[in-house]
C-alpha atoms as a PDB file:
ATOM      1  CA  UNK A   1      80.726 274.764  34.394  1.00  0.00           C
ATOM      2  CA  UNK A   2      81.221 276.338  30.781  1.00  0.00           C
ATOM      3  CA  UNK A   3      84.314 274.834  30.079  1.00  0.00           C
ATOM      4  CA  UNK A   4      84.350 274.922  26.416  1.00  0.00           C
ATOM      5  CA  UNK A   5      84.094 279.080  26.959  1.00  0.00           C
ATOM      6  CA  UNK A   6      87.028 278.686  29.421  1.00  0.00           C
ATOM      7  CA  UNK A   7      88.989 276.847  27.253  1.00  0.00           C
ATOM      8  CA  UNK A   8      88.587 279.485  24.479  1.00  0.00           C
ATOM      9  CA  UNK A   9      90.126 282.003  26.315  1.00  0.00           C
ATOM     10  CA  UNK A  10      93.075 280.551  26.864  1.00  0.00           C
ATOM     11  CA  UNK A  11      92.770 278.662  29.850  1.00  0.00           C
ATOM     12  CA  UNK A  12      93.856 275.082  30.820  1.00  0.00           C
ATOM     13  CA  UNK A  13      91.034 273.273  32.825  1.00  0.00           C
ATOM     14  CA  UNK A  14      91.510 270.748  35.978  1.00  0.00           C
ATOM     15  CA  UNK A  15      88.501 269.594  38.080  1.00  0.00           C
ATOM     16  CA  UNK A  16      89.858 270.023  41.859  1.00  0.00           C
ATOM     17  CA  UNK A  17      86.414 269.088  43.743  1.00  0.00           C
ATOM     18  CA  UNK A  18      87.926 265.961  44.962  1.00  0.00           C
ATOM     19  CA  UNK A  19      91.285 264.970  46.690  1.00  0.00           C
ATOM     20  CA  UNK A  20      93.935 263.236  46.100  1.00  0.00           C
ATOM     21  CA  UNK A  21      93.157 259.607  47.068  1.00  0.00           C
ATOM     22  CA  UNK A  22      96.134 259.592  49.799  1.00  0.00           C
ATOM     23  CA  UNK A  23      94.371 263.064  51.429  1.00  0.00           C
ATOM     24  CA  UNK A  24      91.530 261.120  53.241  1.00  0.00           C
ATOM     25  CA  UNK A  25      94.259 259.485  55.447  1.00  0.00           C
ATOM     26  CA  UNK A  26      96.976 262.014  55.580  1.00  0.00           C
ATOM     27  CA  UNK A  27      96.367 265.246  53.347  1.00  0.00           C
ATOM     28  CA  UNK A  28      97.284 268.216  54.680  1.00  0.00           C
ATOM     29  CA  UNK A  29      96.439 269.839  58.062  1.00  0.00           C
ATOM     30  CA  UNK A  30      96.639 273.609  58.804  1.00  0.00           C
ATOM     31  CA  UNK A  31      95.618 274.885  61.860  1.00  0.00           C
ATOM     32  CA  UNK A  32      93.881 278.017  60.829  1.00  0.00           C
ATOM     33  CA  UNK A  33      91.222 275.815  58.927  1.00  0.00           C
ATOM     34  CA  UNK A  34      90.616 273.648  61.837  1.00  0.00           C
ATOM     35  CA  UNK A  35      90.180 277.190  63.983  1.00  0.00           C
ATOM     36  CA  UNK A  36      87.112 277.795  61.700  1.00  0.00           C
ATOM     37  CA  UNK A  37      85.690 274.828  59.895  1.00  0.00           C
ATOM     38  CA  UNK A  38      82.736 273.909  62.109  1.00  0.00           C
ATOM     39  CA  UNK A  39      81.527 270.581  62.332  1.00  0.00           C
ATOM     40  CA  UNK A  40      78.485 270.940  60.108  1.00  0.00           C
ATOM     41  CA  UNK A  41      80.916 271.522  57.090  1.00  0.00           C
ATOM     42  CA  UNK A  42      80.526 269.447  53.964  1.00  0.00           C
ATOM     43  CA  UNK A  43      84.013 267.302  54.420  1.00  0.00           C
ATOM     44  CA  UNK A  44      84.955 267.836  50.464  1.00  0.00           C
ATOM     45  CA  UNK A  45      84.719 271.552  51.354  1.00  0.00           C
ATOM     46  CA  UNK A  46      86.946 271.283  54.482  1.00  0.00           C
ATOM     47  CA  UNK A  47      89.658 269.032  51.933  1.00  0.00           C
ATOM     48  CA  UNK A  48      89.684 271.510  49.819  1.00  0.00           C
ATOM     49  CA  UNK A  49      90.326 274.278  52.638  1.00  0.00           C
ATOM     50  CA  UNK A  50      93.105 272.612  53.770  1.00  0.00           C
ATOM     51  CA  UNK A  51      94.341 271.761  50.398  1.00  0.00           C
ATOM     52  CA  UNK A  52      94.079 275.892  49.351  1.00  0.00           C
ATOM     53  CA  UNK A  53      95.831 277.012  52.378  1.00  0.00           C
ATOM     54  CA  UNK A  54      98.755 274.415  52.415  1.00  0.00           C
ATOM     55  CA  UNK A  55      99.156 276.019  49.337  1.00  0.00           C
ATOM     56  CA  UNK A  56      98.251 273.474  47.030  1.00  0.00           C
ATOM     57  CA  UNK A  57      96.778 275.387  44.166  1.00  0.00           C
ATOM     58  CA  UNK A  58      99.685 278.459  44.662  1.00  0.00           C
ATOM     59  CA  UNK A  59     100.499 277.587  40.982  1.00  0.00           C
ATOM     60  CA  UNK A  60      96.341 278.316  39.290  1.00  0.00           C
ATOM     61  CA  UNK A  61      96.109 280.948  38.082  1.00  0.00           C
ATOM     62  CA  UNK A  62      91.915 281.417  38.941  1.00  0.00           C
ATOM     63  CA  UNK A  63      89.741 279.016  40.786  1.00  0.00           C
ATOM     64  CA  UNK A  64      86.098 278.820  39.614  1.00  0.00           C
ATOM     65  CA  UNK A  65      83.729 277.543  42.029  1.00  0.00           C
ATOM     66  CA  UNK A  66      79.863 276.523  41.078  1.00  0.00           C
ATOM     67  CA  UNK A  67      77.578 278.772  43.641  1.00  0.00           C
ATOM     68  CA  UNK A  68      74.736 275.548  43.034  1.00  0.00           C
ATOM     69  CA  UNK A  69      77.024 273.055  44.638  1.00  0.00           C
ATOM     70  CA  UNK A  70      76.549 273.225  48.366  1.00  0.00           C
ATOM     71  CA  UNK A  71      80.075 272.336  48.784  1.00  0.00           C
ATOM     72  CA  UNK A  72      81.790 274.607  46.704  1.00  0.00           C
ATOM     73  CA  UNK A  73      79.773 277.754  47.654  1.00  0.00           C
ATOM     74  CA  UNK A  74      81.001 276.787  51.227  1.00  0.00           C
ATOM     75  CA  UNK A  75      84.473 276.564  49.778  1.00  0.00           C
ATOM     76  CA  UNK A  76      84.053 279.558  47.885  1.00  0.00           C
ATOM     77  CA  UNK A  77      83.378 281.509  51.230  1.00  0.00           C
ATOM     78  CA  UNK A  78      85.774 280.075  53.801  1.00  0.00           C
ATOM     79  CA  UNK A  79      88.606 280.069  51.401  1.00  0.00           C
ATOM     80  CA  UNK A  80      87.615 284.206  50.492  1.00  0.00           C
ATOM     81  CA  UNK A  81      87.157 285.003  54.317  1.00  0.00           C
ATOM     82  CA  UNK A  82      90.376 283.308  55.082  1.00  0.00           C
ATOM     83  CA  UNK A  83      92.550 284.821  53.006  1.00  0.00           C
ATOM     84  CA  UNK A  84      90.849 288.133  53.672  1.00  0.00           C
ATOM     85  CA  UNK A  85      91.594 288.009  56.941  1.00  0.00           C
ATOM     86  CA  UNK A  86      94.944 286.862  56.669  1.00  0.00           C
ATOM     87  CA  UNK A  87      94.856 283.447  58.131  1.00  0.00           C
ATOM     88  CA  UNK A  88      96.030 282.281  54.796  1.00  0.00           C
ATOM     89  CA  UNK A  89      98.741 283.380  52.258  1.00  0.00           C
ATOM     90  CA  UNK A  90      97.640 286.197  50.148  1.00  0.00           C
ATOM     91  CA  UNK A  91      99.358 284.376  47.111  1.00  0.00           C
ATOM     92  CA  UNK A  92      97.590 281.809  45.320  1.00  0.00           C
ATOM     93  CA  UNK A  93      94.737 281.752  42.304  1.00  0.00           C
ATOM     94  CA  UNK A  94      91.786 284.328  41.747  1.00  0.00           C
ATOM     95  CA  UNK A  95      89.239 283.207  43.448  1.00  0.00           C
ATOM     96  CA  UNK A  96      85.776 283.612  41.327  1.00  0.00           C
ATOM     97  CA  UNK A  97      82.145 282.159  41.948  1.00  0.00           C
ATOM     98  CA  UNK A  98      80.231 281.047  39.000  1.00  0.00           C
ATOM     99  CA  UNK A  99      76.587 281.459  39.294  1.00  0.00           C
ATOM    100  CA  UNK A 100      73.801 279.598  37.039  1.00  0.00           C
ATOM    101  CA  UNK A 101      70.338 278.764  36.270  1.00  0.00           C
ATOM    102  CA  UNK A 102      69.248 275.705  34.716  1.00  0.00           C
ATOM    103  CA  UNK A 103      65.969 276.260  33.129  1.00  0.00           C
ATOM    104  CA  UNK A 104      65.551 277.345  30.035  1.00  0.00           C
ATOM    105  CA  UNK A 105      63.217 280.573  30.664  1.00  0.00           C
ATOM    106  CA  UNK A 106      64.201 284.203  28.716  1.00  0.00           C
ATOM    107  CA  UNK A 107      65.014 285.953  32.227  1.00  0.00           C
ATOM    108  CA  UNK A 108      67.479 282.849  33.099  1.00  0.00           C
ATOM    109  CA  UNK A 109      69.123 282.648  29.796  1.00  0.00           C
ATOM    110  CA  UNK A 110      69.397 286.605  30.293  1.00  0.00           C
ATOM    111  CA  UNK A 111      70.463 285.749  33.064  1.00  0.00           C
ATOM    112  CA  UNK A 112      73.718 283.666  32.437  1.00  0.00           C
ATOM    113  CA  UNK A 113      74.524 285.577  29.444  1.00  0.00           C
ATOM    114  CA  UNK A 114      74.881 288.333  31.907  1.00  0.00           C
ATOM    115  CA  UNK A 115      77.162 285.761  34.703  1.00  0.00           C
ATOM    116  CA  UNK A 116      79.004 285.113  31.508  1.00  0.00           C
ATOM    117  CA  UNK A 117      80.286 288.402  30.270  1.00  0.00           C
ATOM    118  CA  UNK A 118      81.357 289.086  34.247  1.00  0.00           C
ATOM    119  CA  UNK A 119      83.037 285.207  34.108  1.00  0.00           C
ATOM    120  CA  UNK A 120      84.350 286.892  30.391  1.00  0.00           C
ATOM    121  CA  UNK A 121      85.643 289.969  32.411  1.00  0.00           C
ATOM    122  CA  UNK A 122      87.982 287.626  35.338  1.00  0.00           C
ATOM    123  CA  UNK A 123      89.309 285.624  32.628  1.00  0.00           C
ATOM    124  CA  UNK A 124      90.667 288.800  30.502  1.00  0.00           C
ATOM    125  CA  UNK A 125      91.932 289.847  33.956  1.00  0.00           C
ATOM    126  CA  UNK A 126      93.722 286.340  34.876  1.00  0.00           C
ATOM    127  CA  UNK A 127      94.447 284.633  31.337  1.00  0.00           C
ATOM    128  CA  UNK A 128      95.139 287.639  28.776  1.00  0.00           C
ATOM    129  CA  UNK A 129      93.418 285.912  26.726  1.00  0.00           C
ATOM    130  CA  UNK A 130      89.926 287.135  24.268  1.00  0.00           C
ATOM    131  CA  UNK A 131      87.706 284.351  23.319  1.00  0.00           C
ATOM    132  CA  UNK A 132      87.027 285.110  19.466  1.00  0.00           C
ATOM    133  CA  UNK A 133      84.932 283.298  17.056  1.00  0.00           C
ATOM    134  CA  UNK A 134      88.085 281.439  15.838  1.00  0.00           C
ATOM    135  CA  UNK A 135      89.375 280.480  19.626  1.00  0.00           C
ATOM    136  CA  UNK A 136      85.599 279.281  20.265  1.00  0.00           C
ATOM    137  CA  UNK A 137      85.663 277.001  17.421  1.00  0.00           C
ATOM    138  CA  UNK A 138      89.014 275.250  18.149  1.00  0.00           C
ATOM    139  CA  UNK A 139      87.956 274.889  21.884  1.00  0.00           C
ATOM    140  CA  UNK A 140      84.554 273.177  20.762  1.00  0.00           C
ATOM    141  CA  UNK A 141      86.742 271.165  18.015  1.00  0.00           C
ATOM    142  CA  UNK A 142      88.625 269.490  20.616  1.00  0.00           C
ATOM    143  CA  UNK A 143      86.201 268.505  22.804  1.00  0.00           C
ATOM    144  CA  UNK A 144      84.739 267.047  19.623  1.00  0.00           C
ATOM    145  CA  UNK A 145      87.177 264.707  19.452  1.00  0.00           C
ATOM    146  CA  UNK A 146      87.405 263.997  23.403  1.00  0.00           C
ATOM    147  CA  UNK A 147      83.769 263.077  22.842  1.00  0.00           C
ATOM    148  CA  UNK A 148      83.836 260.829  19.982  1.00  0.00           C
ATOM    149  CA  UNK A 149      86.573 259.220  22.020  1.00  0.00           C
ATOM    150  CA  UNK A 150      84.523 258.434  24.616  1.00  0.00           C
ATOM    151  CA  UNK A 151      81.303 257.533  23.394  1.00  0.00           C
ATOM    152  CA  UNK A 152      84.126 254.014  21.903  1.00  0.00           C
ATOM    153  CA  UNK A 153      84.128 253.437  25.491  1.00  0.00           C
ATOM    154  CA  UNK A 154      82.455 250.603  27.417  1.00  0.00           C
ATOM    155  CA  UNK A 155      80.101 252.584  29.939  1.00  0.00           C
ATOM    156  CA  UNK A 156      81.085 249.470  32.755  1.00  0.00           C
ATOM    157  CA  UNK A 157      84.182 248.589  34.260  1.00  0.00           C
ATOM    158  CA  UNK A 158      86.561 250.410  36.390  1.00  0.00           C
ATOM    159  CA  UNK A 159      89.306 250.840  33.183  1.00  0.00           C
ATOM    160  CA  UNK A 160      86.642 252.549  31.436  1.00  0.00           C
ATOM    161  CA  UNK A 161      85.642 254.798  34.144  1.00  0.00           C
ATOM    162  CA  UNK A 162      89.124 255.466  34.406  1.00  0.00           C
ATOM    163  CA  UNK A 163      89.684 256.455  31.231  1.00  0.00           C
ATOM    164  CA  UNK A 164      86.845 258.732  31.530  1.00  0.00           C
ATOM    165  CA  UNK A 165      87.884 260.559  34.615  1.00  0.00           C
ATOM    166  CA  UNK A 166      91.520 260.960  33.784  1.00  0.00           C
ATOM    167  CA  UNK A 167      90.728 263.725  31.157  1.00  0.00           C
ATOM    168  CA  UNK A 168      89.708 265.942  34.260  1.00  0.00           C
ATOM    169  CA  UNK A 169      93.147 267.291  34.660  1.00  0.00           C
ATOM    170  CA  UNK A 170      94.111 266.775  30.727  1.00  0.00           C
ATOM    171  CA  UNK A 171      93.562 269.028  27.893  1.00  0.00           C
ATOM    172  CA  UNK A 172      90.711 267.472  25.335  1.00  0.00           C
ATOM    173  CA  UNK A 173      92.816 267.009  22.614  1.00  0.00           C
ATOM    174  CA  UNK A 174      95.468 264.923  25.095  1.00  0.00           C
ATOM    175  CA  UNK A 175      92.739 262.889  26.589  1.00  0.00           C
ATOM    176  CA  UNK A 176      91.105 261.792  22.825  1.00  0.00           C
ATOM    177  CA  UNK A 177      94.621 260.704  21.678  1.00  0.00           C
ATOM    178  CA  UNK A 178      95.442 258.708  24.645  1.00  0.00           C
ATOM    179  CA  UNK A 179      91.989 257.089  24.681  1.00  0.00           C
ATOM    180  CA  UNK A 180      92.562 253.564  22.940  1.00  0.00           C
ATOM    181  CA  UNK A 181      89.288 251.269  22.931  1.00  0.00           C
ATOM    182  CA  UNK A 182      88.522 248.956  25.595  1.00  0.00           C
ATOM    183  CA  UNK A 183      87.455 245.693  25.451  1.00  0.00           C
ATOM    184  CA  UNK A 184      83.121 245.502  25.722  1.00  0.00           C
ATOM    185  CA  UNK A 185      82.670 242.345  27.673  1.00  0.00           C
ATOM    186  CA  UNK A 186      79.934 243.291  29.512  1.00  0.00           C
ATOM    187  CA  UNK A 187      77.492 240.397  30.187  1.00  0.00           C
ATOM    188  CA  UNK A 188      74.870 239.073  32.426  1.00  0.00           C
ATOM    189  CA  UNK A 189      72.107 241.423  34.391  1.00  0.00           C
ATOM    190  CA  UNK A 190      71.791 245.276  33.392  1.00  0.00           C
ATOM    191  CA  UNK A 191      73.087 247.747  36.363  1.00  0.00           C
ATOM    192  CA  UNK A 192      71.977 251.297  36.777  1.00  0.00           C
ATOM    193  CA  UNK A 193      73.717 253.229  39.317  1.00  0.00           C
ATOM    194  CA  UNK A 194      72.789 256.362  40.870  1.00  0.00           C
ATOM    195  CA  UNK A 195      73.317 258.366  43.620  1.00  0.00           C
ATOM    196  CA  UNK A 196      76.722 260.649  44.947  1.00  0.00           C
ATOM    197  CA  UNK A 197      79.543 261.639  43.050  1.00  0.00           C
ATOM    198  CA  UNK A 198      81.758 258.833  43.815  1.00  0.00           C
ATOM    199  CA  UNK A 199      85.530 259.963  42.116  1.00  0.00           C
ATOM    200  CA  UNK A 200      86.497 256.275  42.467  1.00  0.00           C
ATOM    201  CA  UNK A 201      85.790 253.168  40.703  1.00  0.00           C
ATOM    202  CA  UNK A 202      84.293 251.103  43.903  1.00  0.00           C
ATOM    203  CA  UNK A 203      81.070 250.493  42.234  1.00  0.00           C
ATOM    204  CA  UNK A 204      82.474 249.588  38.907  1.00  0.00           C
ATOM    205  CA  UNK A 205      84.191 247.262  40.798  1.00  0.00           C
ATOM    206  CA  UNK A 206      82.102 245.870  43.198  1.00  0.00           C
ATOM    207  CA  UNK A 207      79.709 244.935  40.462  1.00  0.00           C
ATOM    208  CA  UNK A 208      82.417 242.768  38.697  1.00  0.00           C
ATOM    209  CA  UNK A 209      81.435 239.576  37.518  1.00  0.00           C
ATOM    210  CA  UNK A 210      77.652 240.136  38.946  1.00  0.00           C
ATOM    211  CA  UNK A 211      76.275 242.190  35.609  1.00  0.00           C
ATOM    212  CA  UNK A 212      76.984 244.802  32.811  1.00  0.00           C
ATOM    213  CA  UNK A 213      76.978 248.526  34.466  1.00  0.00           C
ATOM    214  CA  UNK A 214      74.273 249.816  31.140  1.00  0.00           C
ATOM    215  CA  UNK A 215      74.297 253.321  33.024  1.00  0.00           C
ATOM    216  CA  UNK A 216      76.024 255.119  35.863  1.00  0.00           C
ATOM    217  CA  UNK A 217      74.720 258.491  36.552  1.00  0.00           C
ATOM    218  CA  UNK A 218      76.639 259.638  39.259  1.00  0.00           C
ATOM    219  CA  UNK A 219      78.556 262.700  38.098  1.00  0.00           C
ATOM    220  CA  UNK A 220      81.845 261.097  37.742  1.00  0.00           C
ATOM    221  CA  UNK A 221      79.974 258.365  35.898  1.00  0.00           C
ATOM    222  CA  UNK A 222      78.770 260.290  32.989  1.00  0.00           C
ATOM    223  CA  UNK A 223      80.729 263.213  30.897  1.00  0.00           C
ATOM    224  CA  UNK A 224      77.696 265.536  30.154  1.00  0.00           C
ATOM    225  CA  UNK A 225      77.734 266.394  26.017  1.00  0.00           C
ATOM    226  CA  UNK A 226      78.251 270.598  25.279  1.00  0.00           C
ATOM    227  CA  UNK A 227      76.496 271.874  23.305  1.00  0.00           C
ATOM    228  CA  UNK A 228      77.854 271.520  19.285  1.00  0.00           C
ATOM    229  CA  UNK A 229      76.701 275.333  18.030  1.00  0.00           C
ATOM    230  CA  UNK A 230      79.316 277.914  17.956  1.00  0.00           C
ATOM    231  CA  UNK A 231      77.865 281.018  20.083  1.00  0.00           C
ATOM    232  CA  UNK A 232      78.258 281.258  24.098  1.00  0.00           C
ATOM    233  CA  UNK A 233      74.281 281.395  23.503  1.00  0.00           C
ATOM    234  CA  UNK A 234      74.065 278.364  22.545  1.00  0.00           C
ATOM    235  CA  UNK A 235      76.332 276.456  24.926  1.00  0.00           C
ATOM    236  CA  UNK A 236      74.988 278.565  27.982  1.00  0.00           C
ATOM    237  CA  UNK A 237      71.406 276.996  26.540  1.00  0.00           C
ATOM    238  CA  UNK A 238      72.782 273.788  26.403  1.00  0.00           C
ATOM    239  CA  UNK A 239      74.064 273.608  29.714  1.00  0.00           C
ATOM    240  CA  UNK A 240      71.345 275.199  31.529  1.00  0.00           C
ATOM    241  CA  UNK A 241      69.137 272.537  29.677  1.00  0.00           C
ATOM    242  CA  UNK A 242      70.666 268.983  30.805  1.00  0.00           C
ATOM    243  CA  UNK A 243      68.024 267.447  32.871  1.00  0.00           C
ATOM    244  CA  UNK A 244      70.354 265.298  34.673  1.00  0.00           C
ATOM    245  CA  UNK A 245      71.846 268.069  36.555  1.00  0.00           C
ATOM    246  CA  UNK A 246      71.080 268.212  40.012  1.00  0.00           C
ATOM    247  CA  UNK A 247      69.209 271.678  40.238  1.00  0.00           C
ATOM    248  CA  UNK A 248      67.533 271.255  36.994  1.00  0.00           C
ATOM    249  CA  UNK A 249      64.240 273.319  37.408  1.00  0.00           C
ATOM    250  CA  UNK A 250      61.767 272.609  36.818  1.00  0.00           C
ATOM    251  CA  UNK A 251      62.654 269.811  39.631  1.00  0.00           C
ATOM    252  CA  UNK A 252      60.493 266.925  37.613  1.00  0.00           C
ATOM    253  CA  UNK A 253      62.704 267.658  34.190  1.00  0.00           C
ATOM    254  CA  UNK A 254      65.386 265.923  36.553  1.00  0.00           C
ATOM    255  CA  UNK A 255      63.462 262.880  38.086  1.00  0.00           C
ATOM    256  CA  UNK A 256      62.062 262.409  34.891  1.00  0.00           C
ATOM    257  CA  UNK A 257      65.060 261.700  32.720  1.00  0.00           C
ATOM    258  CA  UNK A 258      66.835 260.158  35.720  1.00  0.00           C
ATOM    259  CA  UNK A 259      63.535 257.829  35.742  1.00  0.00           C
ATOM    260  CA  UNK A 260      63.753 257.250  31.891  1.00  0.00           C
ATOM    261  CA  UNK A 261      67.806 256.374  32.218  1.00  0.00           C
ATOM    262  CA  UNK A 262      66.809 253.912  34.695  1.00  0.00           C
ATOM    263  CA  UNK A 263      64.234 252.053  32.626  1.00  0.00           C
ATOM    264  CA  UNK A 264      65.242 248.929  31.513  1.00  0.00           C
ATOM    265  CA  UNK A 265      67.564 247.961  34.393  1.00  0.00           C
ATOM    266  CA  UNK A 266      67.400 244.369  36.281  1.00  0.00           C
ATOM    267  CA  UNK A 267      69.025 246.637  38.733  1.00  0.00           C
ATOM    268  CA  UNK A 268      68.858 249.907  40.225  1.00  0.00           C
ATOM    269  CA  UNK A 269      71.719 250.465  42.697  1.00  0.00           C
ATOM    270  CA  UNK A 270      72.011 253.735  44.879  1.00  0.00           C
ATOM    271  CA  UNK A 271      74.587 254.966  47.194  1.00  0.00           C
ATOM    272  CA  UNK A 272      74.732 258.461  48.400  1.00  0.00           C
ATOM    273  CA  UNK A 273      77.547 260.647  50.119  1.00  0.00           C
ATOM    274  CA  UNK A 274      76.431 261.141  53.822  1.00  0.00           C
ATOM    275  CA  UNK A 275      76.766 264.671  53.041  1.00  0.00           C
ATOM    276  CA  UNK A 276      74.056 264.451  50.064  1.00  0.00           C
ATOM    277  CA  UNK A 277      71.990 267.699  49.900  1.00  0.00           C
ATOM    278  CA  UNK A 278      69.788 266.518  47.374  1.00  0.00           C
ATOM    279  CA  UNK A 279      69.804 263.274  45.503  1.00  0.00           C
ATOM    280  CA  UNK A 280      68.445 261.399  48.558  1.00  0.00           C
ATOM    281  CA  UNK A 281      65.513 262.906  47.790  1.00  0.00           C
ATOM    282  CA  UNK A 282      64.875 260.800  44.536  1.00  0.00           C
ATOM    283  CA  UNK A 283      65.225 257.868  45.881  1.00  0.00           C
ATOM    284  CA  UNK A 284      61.840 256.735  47.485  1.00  0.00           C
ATOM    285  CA  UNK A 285      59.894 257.568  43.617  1.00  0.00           C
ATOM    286  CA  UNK A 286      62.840 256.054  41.911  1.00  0.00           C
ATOM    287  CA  UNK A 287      62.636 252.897  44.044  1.00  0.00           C
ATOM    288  CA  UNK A 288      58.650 252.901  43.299  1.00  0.00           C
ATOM    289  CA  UNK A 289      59.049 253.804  39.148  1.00  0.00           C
ATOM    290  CA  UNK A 290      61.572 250.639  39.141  1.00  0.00           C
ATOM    291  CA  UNK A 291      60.171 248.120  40.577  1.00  0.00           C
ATOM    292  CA  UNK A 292      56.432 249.371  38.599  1.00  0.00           C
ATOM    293  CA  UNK A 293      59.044 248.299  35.735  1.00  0.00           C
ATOM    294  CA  UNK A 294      59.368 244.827  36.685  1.00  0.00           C
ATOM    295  CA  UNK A 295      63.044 245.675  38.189  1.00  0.00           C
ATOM    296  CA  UNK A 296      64.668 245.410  41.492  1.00  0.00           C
ATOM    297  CA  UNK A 297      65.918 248.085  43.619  1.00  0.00           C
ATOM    298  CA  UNK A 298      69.202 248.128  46.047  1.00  0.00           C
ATOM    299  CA  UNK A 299      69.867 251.008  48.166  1.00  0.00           C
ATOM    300  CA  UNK A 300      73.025 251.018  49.882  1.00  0.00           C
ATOM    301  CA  UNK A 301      72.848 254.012  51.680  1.00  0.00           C
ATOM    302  CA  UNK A 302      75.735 255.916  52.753  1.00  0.00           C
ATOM    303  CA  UNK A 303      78.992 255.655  51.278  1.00  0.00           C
ATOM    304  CA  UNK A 304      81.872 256.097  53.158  1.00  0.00           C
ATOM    305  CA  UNK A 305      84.333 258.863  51.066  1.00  0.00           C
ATOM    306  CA  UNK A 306      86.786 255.908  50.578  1.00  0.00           C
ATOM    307  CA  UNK A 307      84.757 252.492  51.592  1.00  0.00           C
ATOM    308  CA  UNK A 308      86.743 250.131  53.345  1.00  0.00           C
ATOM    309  CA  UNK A 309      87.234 246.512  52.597  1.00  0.00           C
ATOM    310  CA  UNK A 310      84.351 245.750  54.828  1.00  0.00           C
ATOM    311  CA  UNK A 311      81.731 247.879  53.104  1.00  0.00           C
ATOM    312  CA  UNK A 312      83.248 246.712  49.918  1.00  0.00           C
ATOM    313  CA  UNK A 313      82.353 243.353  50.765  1.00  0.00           C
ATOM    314  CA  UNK A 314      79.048 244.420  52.208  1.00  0.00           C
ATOM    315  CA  UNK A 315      77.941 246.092  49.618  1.00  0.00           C
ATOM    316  CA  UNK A 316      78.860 242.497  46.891  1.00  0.00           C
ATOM    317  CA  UNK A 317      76.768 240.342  49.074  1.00  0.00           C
ATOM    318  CA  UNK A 318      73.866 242.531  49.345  1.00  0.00           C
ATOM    319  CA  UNK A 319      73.779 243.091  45.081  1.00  0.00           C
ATOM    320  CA  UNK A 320      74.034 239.769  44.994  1.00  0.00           C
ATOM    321  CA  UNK A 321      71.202 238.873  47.059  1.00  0.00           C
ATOM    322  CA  UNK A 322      69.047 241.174  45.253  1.00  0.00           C
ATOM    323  CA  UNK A 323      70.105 239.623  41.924  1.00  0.00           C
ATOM    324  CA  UNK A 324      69.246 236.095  43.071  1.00  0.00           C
END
């Protein structure tokens, strides 16, 4: 998402993919979602559905869903068909699909340039706001400071992915000031994990005591850099560009820097959402790049949305077997 260009306009960013963690056992139901949501449907998609029409974002003013996340795109369209149809309150945020290509060719940067000035058009609609030259640089000032914030963080432990995550509904400039530096007492074997967003911090915590988490690269693991220049150019470039992303194309500018985070590890754990579209994928050449390294390899499999004590303790014996 081009927050940073969000920001300048005006706007006040909070990342809504995942529920509360009280929805999985008793969020809201509404009857006219469970009329339509066939069984097929990505489950984050569904919470959000039933989130949107109990009215939960009624106070947004626009929501902007990412058309290359199977999840949201399925959002995108329920939660537009629903309230077109009137099964839904009419009230509520702008809905608005955000569409981009992450290669770095001329016709994709033309491309989202061209996304961008319609994005530009919703947000003079919604906000009021214009993003100048001035606005631009104040946005990207404050996420300076969010980011030198957190690169003083630990990358293990569950306070420190915390700490990360809780900027997600915060304004940058917040987030940096109530960002005080954690204690780095990571020791013992280095842990790479990969996979599924996981919005908790189960891994973190699972791998307590067993080794030092060097790298997590699920996406609420790691807070992707924008770009530093000044121009929506630029920061559309930069964006398009990060080679961790999911649908980076070419698809080998992804395995490879996924394969070159992952060197170095004594352990490579992965976990994936039984949903996964796409990182599943990865994990056969990852498995055979690792262990070519002289490293071990744990797949867990599927993770439950919110693992149980069970898998919890499932999942600890198995690392530690593998560390052994």
């Amino acid at each position: 998402m081009p927050e940073v260009l969000i920001a300048a306009h005006g706007g006040q960013l909070a990342d809504v993919k995942a529920p509360p963690l009280a929805d999985a056992a008793d969020g809201p139901r509404v009857p006219a979602v469970d009329a339509v949501a066939e069984y097929f449907l990505d489950p984050f998609a569904v919470r959000f559905l039933h989130r949107f029409a109990a009215g939960a974002f009624d106070d947004f003013a626009l929501i902007v869903f990412a058309r290359d996340d199977v999840a949201g795109l399925a959002a995108y369209q329920y939660a537009l068909e629903l309230r077109r149809q009137g099964r839904v309150r009419s009230q509520g945020p702008r809905l608005y699909l955000w569409n981009m290509l992450h290669t770095d060719s001329a016709p994709a940067e033309t491309f989202n340039l061209t996304e961008y000035a319609r994005l530009q058009v919703c947000l003079r609609d919604v906000l009021g706001g214009e993003a100048d030259a001035q606005s631009l640089k104040d946005a990207i000032a404050r996420e300076a400071l969010r980011r030198a914030a957190l690169a003083r963080l630990p990358q293990h432990g569950s306070d420190a992915f915390m700490a990360r995550n809780a900027g997600r509904w915060m304004a940058p400039d917040t987030h940096a000031a109530l960002l005080a530096d954690l204690p780095d007492s990571g020791e013992g074997p280095r842990i790479v994990l990969v996979g599924t967003a996981c919005d908790i911090p189960v891994m973190h915590e699972i791998c307590a005591g067993l080794g030092q988490v060097m790298a997590d690269l699920q996406e609420y693991g790691r807070v992707p850099a924008p770009s530093e220049e000044t121009t929506p150019t630029a920061i559309l470039r930069g964006l398009s560009c990060d080679p961790l992303h999911i649908r980076a194309a070419p698809p080998a500018r992804f395995t490879s820097a996924l394969h070159a985070e992952a060197a170095g590890a004594d352990l490579v754990i992965a976990s994936v959402d039984p949903n996964d579209d796409g990182f599943g994928w990865e994990v056969p050449g990852l498995r055979t790049a690792v262990e070519a390294n002289g490293g071990r390899f744990l797949d867990l499999g599927f993770r439950p949305f919110r693992p149980d004590a069970a898998w919890r303790a499932n999942a600890r014996r198995r690392i530690e077997e593998a560390l052994a």
